[in-house]
Protein backbone atom coordinates (compact mmCIF):
# COMPACT_ATOMS: atom_id res chain seq x y z
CA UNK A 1 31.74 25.12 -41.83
CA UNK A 2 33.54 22.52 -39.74
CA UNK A 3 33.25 18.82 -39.89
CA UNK A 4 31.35 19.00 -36.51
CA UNK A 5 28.55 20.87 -38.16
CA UNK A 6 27.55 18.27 -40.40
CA UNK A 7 24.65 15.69 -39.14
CA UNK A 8 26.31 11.96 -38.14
CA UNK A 9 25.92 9.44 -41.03
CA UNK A 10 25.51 5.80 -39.85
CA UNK A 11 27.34 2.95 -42.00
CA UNK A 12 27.75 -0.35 -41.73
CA UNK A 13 30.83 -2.20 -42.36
CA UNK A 14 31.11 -4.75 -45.07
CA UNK A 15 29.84 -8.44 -44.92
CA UNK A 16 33.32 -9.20 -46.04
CA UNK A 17 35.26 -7.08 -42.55
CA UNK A 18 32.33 -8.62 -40.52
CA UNK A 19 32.01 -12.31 -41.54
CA UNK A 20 36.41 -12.04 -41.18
CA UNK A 21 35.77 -11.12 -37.27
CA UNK A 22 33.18 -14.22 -37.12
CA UNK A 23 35.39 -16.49 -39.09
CA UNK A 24 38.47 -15.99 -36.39
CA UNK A 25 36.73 -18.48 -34.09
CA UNK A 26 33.27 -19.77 -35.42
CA UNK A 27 32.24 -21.54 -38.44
CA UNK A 28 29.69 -19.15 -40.49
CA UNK A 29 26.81 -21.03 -42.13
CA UNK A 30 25.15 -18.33 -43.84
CA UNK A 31 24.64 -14.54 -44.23
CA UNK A 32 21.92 -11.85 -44.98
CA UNK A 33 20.88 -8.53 -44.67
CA UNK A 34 17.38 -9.26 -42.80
CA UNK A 35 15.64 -5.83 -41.13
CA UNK A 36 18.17 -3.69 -42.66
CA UNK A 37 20.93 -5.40 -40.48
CA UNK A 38 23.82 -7.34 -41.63
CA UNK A 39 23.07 -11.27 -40.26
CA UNK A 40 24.64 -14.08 -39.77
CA UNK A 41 24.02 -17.63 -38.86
CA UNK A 42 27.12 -18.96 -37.11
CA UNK A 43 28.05 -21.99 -34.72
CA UNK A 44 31.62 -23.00 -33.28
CA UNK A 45 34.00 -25.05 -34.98
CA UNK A 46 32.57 -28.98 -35.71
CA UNK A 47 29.77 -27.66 -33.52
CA UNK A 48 31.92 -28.24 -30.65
CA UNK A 49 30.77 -25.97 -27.73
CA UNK A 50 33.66 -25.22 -25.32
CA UNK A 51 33.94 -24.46 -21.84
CA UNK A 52 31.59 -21.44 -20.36
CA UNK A 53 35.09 -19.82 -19.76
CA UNK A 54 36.55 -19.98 -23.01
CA UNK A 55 32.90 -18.70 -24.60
CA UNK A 56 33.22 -15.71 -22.40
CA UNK A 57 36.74 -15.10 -24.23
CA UNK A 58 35.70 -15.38 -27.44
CA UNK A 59 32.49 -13.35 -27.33
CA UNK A 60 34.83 -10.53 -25.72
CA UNK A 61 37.13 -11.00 -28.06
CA UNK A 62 33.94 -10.55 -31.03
CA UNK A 63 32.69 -7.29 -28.86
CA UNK A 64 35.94 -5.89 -29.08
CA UNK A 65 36.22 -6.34 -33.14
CA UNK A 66 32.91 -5.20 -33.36
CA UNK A 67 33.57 -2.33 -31.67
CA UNK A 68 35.81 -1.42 -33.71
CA UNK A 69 34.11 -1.50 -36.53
CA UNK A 70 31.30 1.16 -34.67
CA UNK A 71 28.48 -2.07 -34.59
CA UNK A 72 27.47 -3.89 -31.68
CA UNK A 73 26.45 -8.00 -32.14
CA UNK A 74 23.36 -9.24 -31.26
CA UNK A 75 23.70 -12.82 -30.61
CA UNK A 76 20.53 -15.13 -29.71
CA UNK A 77 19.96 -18.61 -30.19
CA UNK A 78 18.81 -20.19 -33.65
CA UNK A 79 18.70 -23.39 -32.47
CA UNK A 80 19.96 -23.77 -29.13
CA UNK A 81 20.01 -27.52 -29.47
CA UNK A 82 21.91 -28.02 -32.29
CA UNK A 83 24.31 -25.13 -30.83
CA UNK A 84 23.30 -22.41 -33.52
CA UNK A 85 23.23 -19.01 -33.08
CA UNK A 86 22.08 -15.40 -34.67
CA UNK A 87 23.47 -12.83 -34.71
CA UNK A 88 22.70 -8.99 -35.91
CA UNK A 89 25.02 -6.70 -36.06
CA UNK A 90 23.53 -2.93 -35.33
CA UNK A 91 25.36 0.51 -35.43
CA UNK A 92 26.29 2.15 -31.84
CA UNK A 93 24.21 4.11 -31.06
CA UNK A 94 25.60 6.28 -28.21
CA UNK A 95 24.10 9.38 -26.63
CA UNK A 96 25.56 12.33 -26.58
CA UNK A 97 27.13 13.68 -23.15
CA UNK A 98 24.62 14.46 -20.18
CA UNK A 99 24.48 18.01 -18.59
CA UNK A 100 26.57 17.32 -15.20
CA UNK A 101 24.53 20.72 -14.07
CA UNK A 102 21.15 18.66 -13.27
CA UNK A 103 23.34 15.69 -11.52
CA UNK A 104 24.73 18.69 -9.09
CA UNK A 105 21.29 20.39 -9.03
CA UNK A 106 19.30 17.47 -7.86
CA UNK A 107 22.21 16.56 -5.34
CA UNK A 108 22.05 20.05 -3.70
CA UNK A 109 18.30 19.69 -3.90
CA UNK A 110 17.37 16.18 -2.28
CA UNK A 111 20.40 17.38 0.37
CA UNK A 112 18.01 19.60 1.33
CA UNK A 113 14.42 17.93 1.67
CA UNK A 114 17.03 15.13 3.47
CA UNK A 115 18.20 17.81 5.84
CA UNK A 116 14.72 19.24 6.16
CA UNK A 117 13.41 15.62 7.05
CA UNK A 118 16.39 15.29 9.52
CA UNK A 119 15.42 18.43 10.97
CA UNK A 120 11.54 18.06 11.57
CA UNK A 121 12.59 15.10 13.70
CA UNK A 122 15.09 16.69 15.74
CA UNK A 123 12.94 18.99 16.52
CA UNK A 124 9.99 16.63 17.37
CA UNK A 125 8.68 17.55 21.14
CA UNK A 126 8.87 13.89 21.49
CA UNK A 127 11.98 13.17 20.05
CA UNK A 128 13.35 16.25 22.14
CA UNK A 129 11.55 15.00 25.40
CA UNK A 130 13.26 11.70 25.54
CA UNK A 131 16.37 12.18 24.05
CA UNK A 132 17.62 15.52 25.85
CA UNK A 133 15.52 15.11 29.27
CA UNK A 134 17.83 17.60 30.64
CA UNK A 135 17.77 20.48 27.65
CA UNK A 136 18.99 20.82 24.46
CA UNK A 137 21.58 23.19 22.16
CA UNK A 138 21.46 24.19 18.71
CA UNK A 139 24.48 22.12 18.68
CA UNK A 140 22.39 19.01 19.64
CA UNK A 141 20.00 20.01 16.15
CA UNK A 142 22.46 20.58 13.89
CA UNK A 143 24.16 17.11 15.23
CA UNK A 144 21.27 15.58 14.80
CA UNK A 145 20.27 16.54 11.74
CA UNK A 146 23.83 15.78 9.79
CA UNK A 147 23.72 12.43 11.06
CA UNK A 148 20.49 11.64 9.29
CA UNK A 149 21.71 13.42 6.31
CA UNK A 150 25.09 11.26 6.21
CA UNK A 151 23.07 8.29 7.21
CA UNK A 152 20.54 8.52 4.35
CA UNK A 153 22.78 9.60 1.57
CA UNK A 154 25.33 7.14 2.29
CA UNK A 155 23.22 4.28 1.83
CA UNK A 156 21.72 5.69 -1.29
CA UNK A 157 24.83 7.21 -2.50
CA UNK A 158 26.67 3.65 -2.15
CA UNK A 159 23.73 2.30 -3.80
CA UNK A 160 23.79 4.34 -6.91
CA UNK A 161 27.89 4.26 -6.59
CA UNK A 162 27.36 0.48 -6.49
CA UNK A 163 25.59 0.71 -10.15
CA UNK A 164 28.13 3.04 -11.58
CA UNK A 165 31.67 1.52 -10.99
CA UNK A 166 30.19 -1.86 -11.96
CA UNK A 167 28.92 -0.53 -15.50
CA UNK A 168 32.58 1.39 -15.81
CA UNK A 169 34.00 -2.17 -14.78
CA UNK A 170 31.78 -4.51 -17.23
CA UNK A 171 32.57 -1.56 -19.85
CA UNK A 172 28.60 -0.08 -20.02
CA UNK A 173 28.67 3.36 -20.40
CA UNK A 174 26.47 5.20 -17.87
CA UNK A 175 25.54 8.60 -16.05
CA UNK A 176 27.04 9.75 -12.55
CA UNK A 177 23.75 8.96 -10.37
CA UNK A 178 20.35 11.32 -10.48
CA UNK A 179 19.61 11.78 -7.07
CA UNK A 180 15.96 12.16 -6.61
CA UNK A 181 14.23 14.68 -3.63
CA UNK A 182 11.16 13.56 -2.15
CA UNK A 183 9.16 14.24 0.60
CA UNK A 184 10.76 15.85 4.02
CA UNK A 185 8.04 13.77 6.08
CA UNK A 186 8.89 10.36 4.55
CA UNK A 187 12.96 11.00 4.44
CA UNK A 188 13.28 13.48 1.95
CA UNK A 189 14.19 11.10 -0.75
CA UNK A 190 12.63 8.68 -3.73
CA UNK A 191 16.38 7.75 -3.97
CA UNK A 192 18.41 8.08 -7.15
CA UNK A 193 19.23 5.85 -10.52
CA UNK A 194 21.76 6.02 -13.10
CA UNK A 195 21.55 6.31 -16.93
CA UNK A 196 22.63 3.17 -18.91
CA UNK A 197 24.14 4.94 -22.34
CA UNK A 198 25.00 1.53 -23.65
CA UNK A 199 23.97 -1.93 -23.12
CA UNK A 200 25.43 -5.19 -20.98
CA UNK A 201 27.46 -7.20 -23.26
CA UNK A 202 26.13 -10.47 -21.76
CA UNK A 203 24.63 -12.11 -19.14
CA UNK A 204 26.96 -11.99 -16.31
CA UNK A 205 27.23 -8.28 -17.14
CA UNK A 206 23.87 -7.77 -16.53
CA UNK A 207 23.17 -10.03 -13.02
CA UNK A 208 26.50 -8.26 -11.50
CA UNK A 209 25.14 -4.57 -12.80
CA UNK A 210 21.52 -5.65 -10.76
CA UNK A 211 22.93 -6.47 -7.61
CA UNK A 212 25.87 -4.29 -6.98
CA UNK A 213 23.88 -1.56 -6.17
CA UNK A 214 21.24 -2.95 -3.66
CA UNK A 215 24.18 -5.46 -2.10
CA UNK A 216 26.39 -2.05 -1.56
CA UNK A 217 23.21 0.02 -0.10
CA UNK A 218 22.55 -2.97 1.98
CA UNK A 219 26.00 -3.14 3.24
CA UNK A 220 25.86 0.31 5.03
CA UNK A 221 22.09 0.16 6.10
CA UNK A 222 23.02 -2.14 8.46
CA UNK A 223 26.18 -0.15 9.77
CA UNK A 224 23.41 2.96 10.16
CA UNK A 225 21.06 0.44 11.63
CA UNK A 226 22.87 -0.91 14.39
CA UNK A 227 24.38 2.33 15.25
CA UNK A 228 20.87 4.01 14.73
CA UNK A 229 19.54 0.90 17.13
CA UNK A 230 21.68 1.64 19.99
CA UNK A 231 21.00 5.29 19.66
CA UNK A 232 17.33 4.74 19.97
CA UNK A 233 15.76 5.37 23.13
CA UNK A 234 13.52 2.54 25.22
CA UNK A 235 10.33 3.17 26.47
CA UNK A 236 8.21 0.79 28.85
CA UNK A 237 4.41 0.53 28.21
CA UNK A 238 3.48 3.60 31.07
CA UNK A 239 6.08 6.02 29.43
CA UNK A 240 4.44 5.16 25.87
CA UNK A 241 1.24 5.91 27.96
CA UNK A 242 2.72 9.21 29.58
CA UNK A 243 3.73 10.59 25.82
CA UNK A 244 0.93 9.89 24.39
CA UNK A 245 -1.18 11.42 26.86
CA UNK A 246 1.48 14.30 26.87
CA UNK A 247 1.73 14.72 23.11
CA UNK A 248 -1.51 13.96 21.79
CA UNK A 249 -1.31 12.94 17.72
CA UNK A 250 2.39 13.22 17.71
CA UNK A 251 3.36 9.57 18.09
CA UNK A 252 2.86 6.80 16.24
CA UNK A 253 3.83 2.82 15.15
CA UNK A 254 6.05 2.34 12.16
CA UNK A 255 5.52 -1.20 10.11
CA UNK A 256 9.02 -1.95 10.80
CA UNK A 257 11.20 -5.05 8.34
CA UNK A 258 12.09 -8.12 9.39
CA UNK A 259 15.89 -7.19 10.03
CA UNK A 260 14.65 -4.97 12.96
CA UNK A 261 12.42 -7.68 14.19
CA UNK A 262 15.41 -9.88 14.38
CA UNK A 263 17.58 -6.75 15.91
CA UNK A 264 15.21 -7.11 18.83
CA UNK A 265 15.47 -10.79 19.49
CA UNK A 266 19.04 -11.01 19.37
CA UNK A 267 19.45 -8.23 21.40
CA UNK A 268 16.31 -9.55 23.88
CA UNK A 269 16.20 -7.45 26.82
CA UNK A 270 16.73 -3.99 25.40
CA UNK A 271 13.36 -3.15 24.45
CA UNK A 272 10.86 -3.81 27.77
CA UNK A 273 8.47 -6.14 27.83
CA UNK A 274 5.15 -4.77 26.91
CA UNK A 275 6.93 -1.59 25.32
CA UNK A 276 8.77 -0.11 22.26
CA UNK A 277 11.65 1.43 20.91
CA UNK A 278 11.59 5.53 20.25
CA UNK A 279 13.63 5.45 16.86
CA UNK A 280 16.43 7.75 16.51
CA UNK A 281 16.84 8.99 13.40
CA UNK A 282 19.32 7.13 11.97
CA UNK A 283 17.52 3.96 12.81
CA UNK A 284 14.92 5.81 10.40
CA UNK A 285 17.29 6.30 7.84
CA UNK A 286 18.23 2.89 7.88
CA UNK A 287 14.18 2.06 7.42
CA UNK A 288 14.62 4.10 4.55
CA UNK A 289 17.25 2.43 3.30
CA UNK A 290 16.11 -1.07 3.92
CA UNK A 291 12.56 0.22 1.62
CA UNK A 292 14.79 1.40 -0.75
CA UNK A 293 17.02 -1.81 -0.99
CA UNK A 294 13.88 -4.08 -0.82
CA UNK A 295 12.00 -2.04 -3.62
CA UNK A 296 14.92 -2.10 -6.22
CA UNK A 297 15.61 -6.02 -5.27
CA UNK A 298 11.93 -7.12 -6.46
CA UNK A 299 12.65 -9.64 -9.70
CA UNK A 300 10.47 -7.44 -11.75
CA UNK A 301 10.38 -5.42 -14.77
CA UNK A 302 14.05 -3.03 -15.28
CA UNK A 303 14.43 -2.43 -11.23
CA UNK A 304 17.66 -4.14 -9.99
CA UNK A 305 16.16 -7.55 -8.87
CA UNK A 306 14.45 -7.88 -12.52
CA UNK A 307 18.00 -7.17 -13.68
CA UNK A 308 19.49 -10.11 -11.96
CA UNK A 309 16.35 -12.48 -12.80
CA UNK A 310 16.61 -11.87 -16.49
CA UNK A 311 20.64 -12.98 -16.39
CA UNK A 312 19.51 -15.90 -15.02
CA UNK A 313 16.70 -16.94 -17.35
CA UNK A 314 14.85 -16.12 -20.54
CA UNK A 315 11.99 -13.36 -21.45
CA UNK A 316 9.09 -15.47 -21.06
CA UNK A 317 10.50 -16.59 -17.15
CA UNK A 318 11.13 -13.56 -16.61
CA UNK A 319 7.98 -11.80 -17.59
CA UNK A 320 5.67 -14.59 -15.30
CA UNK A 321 8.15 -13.95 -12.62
CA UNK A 322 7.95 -9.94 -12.98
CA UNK A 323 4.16 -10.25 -13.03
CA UNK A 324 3.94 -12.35 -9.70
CA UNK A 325 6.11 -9.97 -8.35
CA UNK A 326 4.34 -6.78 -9.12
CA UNK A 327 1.41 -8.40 -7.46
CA UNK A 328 3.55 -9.41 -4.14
CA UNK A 329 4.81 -5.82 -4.23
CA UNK A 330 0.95 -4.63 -4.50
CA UNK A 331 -0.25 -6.89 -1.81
CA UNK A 332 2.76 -5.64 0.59
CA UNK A 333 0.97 -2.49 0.49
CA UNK A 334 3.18 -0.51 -2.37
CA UNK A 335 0.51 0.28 -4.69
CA UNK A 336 2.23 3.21 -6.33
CA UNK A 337 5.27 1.40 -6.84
CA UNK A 338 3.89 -1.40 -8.23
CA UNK A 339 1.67 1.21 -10.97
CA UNK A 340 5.04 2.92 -11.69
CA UNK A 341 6.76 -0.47 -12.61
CA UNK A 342 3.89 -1.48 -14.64
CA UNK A 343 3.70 2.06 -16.60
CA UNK A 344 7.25 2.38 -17.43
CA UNK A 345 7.69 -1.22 -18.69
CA UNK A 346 4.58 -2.76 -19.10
CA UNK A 347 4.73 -5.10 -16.10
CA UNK A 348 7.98 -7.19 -17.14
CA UNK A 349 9.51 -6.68 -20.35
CA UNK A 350 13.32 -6.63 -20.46
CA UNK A 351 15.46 -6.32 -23.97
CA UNK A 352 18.36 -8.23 -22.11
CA UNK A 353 21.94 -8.32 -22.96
CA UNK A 354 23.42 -8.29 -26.36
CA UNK A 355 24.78 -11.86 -26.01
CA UNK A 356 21.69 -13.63 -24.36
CA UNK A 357 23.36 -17.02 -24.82
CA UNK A 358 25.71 -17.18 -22.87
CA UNK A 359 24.98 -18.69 -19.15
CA UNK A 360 26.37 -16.86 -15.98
CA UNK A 361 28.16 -19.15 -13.57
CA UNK A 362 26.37 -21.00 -11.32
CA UNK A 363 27.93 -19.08 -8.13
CA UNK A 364 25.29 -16.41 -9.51
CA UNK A 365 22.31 -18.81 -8.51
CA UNK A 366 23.20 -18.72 -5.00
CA UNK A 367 24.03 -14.49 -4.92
CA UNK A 368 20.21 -14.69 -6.53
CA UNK A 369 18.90 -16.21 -3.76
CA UNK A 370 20.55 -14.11 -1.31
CA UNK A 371 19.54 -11.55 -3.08
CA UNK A 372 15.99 -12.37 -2.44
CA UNK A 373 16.98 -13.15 1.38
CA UNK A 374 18.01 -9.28 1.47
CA UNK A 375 14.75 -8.59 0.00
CA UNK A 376 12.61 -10.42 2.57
CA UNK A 377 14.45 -8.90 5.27
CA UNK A 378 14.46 -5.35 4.05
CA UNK A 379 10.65 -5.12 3.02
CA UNK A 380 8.79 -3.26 5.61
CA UNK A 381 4.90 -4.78 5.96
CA UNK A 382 2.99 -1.75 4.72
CA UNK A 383 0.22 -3.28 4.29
CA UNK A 384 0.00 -3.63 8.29
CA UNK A 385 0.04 0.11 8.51
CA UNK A 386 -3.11 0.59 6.20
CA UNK A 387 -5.34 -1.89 6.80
């Protein structure tokens, strides 16, 4: 029998190898095994707090030790006003490695309910009508169709891609993305996630982990959407007329975000007076993309947005917050969503970082809020659609 065969044993270190990391840069005022855990009570030297820069060195500088020792620290407040802190310090606890066979599965797979989605449009009568007046080639299809595919899974691919190099940057251990098939009708995707395998150290960790993703998805949305835009075909108010008549229950309106709204202003003109623009389908992969975006940015809960909220502020902020939010997202019109939030976390319960002390910069305030700007612009008004 080889080592390997034998179960894992968890062990702490001593109090004496773990109070001699503390001691390097904090005065420790007392020490306990509380919950099974070793603890300490601990605050910096003369109670002294330094700079936010210099307490993001030495709290690396204590994850590092730690880690060494195979325990991750805890740290919370004891008494934030008097500058005294808790910490736990709790064995690593990391998975074991992920079968890379589903990853590739569920890639191949949601390729496919993309390309069928892409493919039940360019084949639309409508679509075909308008778009190749004069005929139309296989070649036209197949063009057609691997545009929407590259469209859609480049803005959820540089979403999920987003996510991933960040947590390899801020050292958080994590899956390649889960890509997710979905319906052919509404895209052919739910989008994808990653797998945290280990938690943000801190704060800043955290915020930059939330918005890397949506910020990156965002990014090329709005490279498919303006290229998508000019693709799209204008129709006046007797051509809508002549299609509908024409192709009876084949057309429809599509509650369209605010970023297309503004699309059309700045480019006043394009779309007649009185009529509407025929989306290509790469302008609908970019609606996609901007539902996907706006969904993960809502400050609620685990998504992405509830990420970045909880960085910025405590539980109980954050909870209130998520709760408002859920409700928003239910009045927009996204019932599901907002039941599948409140199922898998209980509306807006987050465990936060390890180190919830220390502050991110204020520069993160103002990515926040333009976070939420994204949001607001990306959100298409369901609602409209079913009432």
């Amino acid at each position: 029998m080889s080592l390997g065969d034998f179960p894992s044993i968890i062990s702490y270190p001593t109090f004496t190898e773990l109070d001699a990391i503390l001691s390097r840069r904090f005065e420790v005022l007392a020490s306990a095994l509380e919950f099974g855990q070793p603890t300490f009570i601990f605050q910096w030297p003369e109670g002294q707090m330094p700079s936010l820069e210099i307490q993001e060195q030495v709290f690396d500088e204590l994850d590092d030790l730690a880690e060494s020792l195979r325990v991750w620290p805890v740290v919370r407040w004891k008494n934030k006003e008097e500058g005294v802190y808790i910490v736990r310090f709790v064995p690593i606890q990391k998975e074991g490695e992920s079968d890379i066979r589903i990853n590739y599965v569920l890639f191949v797979t949601t390729l496919a309910t993309i390309a069928i989605g892409g493919f039940m449009q360019a084949i639309s009568p409508v679509f075909l009508s308008l778009f190749y007046p004069a005929g139309w080639t296989t070649w036209d299809i197949a063009l057609v169709t691997g545009t929407f595919i590259l469209g859609l899974m480049g803005i959820i691919g540089t979403h999920e891609m987003g996510h991933y190099l960040t947590a390899k940057r801020r050292k958080i251990e994590a899956t390649p993305p889960y890509f997710i098939p979905g319906l052919p009708e509404i895209g052919g995707t739910f989008g994808a996630f990653i797998k945290q395998k280990s938690p943000p150290r801190k704060r800043r960790d955290l915020f930059d982990l939330g918005v890397a993703g949506p910020f990156a998805g965002f990014a090329v949305t709005l490279v498919v959407l303006f290229v998508g835009f000019f693709l799209s075909v204008p129709v006046t108010a007797d051509q809508l007329a002549a299609i509908d008549e024409a192709f009876p229950n084949m057309t429809g309106s599509l509650p369209v975000p605010l970023l297309f709204t503004i699309l059309e202003i700045v480019f006043q003109g394009y779309v007649p007076e009185g009529g509407t623009l025929f989306l290509h389908p790469l302008a609908f992969a970019a609606w996609v993309g901007c539902l996907v975006t706006a969904l993960n940015l809502f400050p609620a809960s685990q998504l992405d947005g509830g990420h970045a909220l909880r960085a910025l502020t405590g539980p109980k902020v954050h909870k209130y917050v998520g709760w408002a939010a859920i409700a928003a997202m239910a009045l927009a019109g996204f019932y599901l969503m907002a039941i599948l939030v409140i199922m898998l976390s209980g509306g807006g319960e987050h465990p936060g970082p390890l180190n919830d002390t220390v502050p991110v910069p204020r520069s993160r305030i103002a990515i926040f809020i333009l976070a939420m700007i994204v949001l607001v612009l990306s959100i298409p008004p369901l609602s409209l659609a079913i009432f």
